[in-house]
C-alpha atoms as a PDB file:
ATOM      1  CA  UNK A   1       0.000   0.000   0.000  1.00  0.00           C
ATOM      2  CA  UNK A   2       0.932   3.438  -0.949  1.00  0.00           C
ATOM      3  CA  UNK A   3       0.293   6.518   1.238  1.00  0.00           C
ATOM      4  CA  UNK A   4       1.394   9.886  -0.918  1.00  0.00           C
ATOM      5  CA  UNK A   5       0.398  12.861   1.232  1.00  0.00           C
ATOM      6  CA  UNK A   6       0.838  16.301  -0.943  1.00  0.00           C
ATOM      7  CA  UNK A   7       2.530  19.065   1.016  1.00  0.00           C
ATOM      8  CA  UNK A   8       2.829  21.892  -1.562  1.00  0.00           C
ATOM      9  CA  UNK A   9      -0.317  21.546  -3.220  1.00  0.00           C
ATOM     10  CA  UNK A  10      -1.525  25.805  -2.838  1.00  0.00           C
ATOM     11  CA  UNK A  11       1.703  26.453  -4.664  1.00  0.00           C
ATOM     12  CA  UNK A  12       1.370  23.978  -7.391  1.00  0.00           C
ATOM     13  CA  UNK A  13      -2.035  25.614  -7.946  1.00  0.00           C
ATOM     14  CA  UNK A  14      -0.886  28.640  -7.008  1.00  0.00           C
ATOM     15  CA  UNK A  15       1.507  28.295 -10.009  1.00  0.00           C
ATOM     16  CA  UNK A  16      -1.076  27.397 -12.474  1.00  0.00           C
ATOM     17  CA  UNK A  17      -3.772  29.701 -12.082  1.00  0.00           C
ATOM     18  CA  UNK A  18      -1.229  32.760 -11.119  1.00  0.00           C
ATOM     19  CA  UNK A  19      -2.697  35.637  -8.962  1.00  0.00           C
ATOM     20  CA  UNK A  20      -5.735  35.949  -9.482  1.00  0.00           C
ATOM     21  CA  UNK A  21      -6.771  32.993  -9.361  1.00  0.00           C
ATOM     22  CA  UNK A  22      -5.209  32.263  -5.878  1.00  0.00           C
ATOM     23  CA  UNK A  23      -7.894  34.269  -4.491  1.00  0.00           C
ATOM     24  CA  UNK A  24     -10.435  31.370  -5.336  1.00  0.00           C
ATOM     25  CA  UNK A  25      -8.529  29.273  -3.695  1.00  0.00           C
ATOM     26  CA  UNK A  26     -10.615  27.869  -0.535  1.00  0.00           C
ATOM     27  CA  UNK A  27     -13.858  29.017  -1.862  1.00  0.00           C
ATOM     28  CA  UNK A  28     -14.036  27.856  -5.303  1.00  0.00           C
ATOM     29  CA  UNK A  29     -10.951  25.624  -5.959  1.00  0.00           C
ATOM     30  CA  UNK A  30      -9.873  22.683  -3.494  1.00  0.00           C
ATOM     31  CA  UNK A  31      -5.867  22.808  -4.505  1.00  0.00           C
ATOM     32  CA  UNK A  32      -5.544  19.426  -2.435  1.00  0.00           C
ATOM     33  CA  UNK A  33      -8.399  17.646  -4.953  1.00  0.00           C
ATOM     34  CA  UNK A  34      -6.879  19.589  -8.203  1.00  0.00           C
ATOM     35  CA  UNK A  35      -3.513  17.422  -7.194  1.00  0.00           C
ATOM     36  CA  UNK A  36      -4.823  14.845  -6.091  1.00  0.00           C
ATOM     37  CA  UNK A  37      -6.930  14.709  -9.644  1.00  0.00           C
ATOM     38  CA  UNK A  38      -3.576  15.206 -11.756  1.00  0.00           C
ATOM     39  CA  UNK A  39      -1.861  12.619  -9.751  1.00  0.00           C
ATOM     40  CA  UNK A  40      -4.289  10.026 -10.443  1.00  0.00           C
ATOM     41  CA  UNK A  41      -4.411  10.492 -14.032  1.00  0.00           C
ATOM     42  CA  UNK A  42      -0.664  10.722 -14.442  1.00  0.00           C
ATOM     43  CA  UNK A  43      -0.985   6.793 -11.653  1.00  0.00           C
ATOM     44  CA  UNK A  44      -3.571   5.950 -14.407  1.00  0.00           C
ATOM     45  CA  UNK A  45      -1.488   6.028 -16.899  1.00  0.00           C
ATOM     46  CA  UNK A  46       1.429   4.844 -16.214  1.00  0.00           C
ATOM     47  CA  UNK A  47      -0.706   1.708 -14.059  1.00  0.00           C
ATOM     48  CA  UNK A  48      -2.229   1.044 -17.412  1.00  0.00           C
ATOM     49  CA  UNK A  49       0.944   0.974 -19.233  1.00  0.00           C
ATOM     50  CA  UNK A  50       2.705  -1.235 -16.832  1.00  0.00           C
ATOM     51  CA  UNK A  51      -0.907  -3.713 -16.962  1.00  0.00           C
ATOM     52  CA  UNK A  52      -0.756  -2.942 -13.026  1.00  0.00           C
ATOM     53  CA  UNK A  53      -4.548  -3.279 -11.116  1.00  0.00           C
ATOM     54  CA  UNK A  54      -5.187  -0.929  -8.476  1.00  0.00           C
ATOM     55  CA  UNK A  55      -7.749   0.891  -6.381  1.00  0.00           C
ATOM     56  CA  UNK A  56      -6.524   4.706  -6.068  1.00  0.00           C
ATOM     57  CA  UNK A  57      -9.062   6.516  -3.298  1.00  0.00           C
ATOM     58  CA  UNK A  58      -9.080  10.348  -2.792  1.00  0.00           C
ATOM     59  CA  UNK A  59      -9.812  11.238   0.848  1.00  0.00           C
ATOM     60  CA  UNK A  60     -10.122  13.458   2.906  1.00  0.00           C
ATOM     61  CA  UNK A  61      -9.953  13.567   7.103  1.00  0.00           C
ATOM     62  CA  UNK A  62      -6.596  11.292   7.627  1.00  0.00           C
ATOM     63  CA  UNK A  63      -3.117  13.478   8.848  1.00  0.00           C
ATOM     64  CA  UNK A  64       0.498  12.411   9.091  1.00  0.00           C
ATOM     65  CA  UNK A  65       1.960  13.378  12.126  1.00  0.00           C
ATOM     66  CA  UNK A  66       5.212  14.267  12.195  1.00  0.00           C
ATOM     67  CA  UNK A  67       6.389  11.407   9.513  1.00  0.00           C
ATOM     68  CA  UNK A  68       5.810   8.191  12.220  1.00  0.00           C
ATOM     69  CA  UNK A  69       1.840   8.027  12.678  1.00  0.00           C
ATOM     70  CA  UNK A  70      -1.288   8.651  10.305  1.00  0.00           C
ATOM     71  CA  UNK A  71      -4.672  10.162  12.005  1.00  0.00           C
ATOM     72  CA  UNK A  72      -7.781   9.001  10.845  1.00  0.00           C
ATOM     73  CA  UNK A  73     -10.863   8.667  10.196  1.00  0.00           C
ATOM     74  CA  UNK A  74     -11.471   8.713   5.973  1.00  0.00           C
ATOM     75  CA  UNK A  75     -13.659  10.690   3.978  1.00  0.00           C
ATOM     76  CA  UNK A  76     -13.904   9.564   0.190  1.00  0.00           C
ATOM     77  CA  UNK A  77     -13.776  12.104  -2.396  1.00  0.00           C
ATOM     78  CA  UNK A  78     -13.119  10.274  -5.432  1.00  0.00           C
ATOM     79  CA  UNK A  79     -12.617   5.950  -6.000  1.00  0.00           C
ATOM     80  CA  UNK A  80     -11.372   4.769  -9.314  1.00  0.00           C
ATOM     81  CA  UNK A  81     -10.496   0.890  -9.822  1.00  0.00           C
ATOM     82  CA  UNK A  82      -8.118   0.227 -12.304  1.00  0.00           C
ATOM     83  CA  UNK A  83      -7.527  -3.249 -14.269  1.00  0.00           C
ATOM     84  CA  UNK A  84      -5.826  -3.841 -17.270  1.00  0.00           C
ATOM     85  CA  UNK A  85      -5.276  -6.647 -19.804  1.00  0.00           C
ATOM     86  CA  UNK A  86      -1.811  -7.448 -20.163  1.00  0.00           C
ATOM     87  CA  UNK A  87      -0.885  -8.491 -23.251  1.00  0.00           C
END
């Protein structure tokens, strides 16, 4: 199991909608889901490529703490099961 926890995602938005756009951020745009959303189609891809089946599960609620212990509970924003034919 993978755990990927995003700890710049305001910039990386913050980079791609420039200025003005970081005003919306909070009320209109969620930086943490546009991220999250990129990272699973770039996971998509390359799963697909490498014929690999997963479950990849946005969520929201769980914390690492200081790099030793997660805090839960989950909140699921987005689910997408992945299986590919290998050829």
């Amino acid at each position: 199991m993978l755990i990927i926890e995003v700890k710049n995602a305001r910039e990386v938005v913050r980079k791609r909608i420039g200025r003005l756009g970081e005003r919306l951020m909070g009320k209109v745009v969620d930086p943490e889901l546009q991220v999250e959303k990129a990272l699973i189609q770039e996971m998509e891809s390359a799963f697909e490529e490498f014929g690999i089946e997963a479950r990849i599960l946005s969520v929201e609620g769980p914390r690492v703490e200081g790099g030793e212990s997660i805090e839960f509970p989950l909140n699921v924003r987005a689910k997408i099961d992945l299986k590919f034919e290998v050829d």
